[in-house]
C-alpha atoms as a PDB file:
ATOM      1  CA  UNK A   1      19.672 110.544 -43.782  1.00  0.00           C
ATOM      2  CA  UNK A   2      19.801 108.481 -40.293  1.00  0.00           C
ATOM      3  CA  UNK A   3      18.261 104.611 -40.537  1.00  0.00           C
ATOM      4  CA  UNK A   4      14.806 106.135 -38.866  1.00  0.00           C
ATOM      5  CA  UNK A   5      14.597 108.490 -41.147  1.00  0.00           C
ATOM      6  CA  UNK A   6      14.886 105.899 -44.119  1.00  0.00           C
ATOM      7  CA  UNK A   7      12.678 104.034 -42.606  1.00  0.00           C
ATOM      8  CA  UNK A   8      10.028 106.722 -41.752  1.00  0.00           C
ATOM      9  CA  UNK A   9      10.324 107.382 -45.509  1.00  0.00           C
ATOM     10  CA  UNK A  10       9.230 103.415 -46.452  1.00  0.00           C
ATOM     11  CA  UNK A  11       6.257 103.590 -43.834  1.00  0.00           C
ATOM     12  CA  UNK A  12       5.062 106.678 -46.036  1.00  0.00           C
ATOM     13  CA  UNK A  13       5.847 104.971 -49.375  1.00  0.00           C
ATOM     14  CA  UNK A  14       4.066 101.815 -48.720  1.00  0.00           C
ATOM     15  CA  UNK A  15       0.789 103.787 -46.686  1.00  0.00           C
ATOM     16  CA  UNK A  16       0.788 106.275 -49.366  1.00  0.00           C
ATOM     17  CA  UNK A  17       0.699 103.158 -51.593  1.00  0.00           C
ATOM     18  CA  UNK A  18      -2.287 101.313 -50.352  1.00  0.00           C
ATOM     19  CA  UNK A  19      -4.490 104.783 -49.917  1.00  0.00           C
ATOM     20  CA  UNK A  20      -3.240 105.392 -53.655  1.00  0.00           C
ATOM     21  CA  UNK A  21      -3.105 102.315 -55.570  1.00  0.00           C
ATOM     22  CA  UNK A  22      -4.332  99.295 -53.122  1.00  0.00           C
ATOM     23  CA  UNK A  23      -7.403 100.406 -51.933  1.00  0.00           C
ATOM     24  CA  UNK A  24     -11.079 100.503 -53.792  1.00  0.00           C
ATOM     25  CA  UNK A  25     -14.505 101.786 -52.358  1.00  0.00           C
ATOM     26  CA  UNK A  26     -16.018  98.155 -53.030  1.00  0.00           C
ATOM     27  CA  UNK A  27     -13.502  96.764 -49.907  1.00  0.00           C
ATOM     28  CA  UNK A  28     -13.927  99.714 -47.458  1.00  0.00           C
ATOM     29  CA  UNK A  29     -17.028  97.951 -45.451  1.00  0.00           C
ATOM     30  CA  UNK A  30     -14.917  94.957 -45.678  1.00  0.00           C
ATOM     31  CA  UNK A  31     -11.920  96.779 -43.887  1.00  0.00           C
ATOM     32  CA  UNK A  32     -14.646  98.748 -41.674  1.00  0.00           C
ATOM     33  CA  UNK A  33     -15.766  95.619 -40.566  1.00  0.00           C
ATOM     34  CA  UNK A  34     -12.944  93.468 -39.904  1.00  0.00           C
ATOM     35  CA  UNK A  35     -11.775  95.945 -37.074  1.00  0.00           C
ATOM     36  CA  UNK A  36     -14.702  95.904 -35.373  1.00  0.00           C
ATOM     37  CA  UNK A  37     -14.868  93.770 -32.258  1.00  0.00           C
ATOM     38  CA  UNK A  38     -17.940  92.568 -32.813  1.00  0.00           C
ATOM     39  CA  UNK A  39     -16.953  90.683 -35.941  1.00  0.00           C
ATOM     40  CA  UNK A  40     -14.989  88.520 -33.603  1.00  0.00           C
ATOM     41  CA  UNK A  41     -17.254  87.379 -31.094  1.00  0.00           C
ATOM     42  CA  UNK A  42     -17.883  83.995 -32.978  1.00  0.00           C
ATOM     43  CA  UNK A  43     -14.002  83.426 -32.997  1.00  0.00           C
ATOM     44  CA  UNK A  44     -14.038  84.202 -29.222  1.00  0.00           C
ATOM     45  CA  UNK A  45     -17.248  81.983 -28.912  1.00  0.00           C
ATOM     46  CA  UNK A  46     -15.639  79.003 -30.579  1.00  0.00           C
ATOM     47  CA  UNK A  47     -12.605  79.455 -28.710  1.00  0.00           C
ATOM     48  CA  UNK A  48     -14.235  79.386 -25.454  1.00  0.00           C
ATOM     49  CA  UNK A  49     -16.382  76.457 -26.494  1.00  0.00           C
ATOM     50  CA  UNK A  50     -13.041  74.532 -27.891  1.00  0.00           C
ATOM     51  CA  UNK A  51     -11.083  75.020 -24.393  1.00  0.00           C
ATOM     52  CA  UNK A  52     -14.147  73.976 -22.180  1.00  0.00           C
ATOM     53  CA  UNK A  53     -14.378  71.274 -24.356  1.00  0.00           C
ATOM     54  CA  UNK A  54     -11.287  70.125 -24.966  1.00  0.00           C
ATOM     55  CA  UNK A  55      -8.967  71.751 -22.767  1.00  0.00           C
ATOM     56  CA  UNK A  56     -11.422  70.884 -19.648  1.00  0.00           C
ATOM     57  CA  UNK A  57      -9.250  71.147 -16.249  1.00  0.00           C
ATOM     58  CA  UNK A  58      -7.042  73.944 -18.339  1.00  0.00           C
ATOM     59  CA  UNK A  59      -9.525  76.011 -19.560  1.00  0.00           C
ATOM     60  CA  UNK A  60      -9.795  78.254 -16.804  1.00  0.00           C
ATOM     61  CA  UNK A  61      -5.634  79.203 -16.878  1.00  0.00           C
ATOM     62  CA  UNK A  62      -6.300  79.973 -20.603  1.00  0.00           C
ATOM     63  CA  UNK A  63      -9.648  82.154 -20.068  1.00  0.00           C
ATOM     64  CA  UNK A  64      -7.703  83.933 -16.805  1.00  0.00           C
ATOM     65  CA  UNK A  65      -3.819  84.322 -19.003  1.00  0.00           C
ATOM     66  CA  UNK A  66      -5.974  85.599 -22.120  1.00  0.00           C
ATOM     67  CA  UNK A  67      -7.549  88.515 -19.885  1.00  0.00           C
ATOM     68  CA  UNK A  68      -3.962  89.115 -18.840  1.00  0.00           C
ATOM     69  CA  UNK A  69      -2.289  88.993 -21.987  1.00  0.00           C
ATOM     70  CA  UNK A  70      -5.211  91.138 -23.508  1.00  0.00           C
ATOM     71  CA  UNK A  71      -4.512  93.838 -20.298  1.00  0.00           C
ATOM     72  CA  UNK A  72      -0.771  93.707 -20.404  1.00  0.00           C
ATOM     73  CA  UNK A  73      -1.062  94.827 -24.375  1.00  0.00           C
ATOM     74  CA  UNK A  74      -3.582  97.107 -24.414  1.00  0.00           C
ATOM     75  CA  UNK A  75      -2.128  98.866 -21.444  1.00  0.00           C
ATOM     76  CA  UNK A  76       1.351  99.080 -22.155  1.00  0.00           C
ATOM     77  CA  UNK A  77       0.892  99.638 -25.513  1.00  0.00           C
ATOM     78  CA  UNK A  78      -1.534 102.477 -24.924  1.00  0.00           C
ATOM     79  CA  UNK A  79      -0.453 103.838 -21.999  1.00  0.00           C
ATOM     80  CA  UNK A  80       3.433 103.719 -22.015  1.00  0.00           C
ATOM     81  CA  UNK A  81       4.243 102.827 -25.806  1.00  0.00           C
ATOM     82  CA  UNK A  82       1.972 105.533 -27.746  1.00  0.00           C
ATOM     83  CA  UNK A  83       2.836 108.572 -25.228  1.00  0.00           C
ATOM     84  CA  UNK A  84       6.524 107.510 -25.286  1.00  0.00           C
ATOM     85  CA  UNK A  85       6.926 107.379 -29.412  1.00  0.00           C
ATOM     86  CA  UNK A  86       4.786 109.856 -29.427  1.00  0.00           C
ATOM     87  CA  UNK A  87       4.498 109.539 -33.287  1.00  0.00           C
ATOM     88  CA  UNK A  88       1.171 111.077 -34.585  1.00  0.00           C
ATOM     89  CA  UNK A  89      -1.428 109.201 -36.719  1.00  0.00           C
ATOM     90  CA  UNK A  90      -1.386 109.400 -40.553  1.00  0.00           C
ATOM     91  CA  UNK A  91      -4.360 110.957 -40.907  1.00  0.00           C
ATOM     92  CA  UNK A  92      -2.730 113.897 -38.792  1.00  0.00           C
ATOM     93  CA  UNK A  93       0.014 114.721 -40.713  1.00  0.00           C
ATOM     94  CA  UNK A  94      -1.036 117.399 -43.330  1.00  0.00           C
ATOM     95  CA  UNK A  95       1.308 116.175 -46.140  1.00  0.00           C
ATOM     96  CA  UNK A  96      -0.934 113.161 -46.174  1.00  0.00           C
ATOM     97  CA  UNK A  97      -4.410 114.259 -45.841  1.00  0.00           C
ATOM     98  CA  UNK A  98      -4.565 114.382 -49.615  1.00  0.00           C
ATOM     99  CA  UNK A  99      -4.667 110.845 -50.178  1.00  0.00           C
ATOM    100  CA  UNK A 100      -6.555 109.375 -46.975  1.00  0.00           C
ATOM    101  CA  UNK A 101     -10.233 108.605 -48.370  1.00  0.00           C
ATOM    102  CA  UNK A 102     -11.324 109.405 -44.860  1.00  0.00           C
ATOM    103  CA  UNK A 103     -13.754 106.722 -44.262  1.00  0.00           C
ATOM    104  CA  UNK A 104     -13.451 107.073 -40.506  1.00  0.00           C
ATOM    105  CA  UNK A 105     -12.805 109.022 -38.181  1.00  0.00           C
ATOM    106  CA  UNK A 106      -9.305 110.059 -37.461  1.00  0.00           C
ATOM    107  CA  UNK A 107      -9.365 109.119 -33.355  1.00  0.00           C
ATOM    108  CA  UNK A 108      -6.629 109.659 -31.225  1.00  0.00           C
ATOM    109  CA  UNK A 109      -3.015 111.736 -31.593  1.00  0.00           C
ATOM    110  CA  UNK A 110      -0.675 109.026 -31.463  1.00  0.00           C
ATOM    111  CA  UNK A 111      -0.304 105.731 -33.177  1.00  0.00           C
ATOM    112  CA  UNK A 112       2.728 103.666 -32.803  1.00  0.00           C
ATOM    113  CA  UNK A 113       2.372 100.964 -31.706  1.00  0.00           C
ATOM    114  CA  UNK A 114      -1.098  99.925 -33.172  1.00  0.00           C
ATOM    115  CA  UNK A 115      -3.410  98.834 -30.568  1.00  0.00           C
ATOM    116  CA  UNK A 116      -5.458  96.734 -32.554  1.00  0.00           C
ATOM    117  CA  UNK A 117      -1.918  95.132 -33.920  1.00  0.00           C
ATOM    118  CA  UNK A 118      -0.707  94.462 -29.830  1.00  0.00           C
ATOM    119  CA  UNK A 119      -3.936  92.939 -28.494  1.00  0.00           C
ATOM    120  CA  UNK A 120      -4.605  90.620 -31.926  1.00  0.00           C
ATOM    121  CA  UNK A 121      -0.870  89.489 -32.333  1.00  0.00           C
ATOM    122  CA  UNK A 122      -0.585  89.323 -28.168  1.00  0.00           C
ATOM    123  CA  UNK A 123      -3.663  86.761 -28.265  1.00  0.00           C
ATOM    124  CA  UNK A 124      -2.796  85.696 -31.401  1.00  0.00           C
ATOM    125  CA  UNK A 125       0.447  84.167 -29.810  1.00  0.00           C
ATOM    126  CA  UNK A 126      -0.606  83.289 -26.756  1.00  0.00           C
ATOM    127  CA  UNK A 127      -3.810  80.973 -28.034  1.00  0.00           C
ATOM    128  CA  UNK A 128      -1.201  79.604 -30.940  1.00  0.00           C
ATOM    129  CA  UNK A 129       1.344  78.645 -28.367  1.00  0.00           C
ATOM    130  CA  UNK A 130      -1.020  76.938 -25.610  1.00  0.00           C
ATOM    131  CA  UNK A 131      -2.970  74.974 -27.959  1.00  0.00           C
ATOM    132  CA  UNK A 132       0.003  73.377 -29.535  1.00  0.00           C
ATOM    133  CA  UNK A 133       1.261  73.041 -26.293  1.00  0.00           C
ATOM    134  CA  UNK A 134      -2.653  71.225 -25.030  1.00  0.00           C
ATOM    135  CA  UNK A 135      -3.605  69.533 -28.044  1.00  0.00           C
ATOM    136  CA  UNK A 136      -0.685  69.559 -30.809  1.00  0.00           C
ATOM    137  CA  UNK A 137      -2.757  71.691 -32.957  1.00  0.00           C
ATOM    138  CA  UNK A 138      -1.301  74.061 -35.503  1.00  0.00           C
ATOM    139  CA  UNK A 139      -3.586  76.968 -35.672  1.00  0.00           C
ATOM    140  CA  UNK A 140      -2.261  79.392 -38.305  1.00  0.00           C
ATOM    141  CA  UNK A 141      -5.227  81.012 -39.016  1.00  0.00           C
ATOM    142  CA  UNK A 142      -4.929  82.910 -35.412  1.00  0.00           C
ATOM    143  CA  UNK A 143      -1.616  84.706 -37.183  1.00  0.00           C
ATOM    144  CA  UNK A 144      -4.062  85.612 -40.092  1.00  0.00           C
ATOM    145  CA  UNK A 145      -7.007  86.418 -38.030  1.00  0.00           C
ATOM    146  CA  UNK A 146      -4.474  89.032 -36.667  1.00  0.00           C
ATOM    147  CA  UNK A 147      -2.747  90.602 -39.435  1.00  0.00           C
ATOM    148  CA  UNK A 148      -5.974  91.144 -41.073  1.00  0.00           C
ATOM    149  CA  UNK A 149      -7.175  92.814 -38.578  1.00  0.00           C
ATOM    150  CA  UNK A 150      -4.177  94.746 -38.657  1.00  0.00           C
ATOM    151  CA  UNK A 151      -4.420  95.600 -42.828  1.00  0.00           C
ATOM    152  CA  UNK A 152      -7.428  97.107 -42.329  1.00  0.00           C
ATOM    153  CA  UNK A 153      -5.918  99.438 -39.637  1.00  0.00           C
ATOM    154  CA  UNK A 154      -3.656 100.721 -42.111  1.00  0.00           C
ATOM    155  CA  UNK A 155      -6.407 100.678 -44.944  1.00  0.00           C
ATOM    156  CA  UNK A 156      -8.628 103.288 -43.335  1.00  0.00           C
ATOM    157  CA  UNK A 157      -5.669 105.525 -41.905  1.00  0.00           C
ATOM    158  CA  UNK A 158      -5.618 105.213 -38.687  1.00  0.00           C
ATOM    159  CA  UNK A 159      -2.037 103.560 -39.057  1.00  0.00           C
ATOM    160  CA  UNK A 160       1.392 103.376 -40.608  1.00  0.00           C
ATOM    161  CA  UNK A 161       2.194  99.787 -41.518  1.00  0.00           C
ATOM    162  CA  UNK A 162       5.071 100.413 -39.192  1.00  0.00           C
ATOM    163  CA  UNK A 163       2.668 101.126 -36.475  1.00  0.00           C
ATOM    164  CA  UNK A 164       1.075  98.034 -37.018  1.00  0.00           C
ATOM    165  CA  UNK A 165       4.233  95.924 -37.582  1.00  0.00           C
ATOM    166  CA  UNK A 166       5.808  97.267 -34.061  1.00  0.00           C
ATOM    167  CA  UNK A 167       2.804  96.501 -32.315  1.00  0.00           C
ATOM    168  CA  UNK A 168       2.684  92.979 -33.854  1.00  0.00           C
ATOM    169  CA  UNK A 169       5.976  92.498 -32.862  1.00  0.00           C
ATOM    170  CA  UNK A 170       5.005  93.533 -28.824  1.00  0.00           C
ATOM    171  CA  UNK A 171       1.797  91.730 -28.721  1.00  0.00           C
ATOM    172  CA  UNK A 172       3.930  88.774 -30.135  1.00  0.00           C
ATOM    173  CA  UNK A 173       6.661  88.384 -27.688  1.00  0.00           C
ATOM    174  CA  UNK A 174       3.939  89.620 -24.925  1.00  0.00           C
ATOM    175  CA  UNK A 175       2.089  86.894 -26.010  1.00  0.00           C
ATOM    176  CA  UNK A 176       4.869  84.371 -26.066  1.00  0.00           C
ATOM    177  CA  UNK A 177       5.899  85.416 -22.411  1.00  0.00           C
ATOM    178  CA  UNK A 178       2.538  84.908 -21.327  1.00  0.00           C
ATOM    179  CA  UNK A 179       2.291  81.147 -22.517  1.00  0.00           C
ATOM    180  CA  UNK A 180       5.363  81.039 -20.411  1.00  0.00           C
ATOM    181  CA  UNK A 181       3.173  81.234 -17.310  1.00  0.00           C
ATOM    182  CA  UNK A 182       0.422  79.178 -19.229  1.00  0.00           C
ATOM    183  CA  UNK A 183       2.915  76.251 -19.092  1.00  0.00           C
ATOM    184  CA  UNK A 184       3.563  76.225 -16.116  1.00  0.00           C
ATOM    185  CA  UNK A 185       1.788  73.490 -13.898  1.00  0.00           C
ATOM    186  CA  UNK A 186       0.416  72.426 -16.886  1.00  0.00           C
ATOM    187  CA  UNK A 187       0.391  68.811 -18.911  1.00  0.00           C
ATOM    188  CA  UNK A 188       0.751  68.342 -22.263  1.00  0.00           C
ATOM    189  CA  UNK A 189      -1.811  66.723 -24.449  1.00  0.00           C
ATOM    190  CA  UNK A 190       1.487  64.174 -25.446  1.00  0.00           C
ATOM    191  CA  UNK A 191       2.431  63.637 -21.542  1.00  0.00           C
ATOM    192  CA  UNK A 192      -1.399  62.573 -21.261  1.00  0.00           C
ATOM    193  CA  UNK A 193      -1.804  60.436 -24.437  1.00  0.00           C
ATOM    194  CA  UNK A 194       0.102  57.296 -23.335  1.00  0.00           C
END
């Protein structure tokens, strides 16, 4: 058995594990909701607020670099990464259908990377990075905010935890590259404070 084969084996142990022994019809509109974008527009709202506030001259590099970081995940990971693993979704594999609750619908063919997992890790990262960077904040809820979302898209089937975790990992460095750019031209909180 080759390494991706072993490790196409976990991915099926652990998702058949949470459709078999993690999951409970009491949390489903909880997981429903959470990967909804509408559940996040008072996240986005504060975050908006917080960088007009308190990022003032800034805040329009970190609206702008968040579109782009949001378009350079989404894109690449749907346009180039999905076709190019071309690895279907759980809930199209026949071997698993058994044990998916199907409590949505199944969507599209392919599924690594995640989607969901690129664009909330890629923002994720870039928001975490730039506000230390402004402000010396700390925000590791942002990294929570993300992975939650990205439970839930293994919870209802739409993806392998391995989906989720490769797509955490692009959105991540994407992320990271594109608070590169953010610091550019731009002053520290700390450089400021004195």
């Amino acid at each position: 058995m080759t390494r991706w084969e072993r490790l196409d084996q976990l991915d099926r142990a652990v998702f058949t594990f949470i459709h078999a022994k993690a999951s409970a019809p009491w949390l489903d509109w909880l997981m429903l909701l959470l990967r909804q974008p509408e559940t996040w527009i008072p996240l986005y709202a504060f975050l908006l607020f917080w960088i007009i506030r308190y990022g003032k001259k800034d805040a329009w590099k970190f609206i702008a670099l968040s579109i782009v970081c949001f378009a350079l995940t989404n894109t690449i990971g749907v346009e180039v990464l999905k076709p190019f693993f071309a690895r279907l979704r759980p809930c199209h594999d026949e071997a698993l259908k058994p044990i998916i609750r199907n409590i949505i619908g199944c969507g599209g063919e392919y599924s690594m990377p995640s989607a969901h997992a690129c664009n909330h890790f890629g923002l994720a990262a870039f928001w975490f990075w730039s506000i230390h960077y402004l402000k010396a904040k700390k925000w590791y809820w942002l990294w929570f905010w993300a992975f939650i979302v990205c439970y839930a898209q293994v919870y209802v089937g739409k993806h392998y935890p391995g989906d989720v975790t490769a797509g955490a990992i692009f959105g991540t460095v994407t992320g990271f590259l594109v608070y590169q750019l953010f610091k550019l031209r731009t002053i520290p909180h700390s450089a400021t404070a004195h």
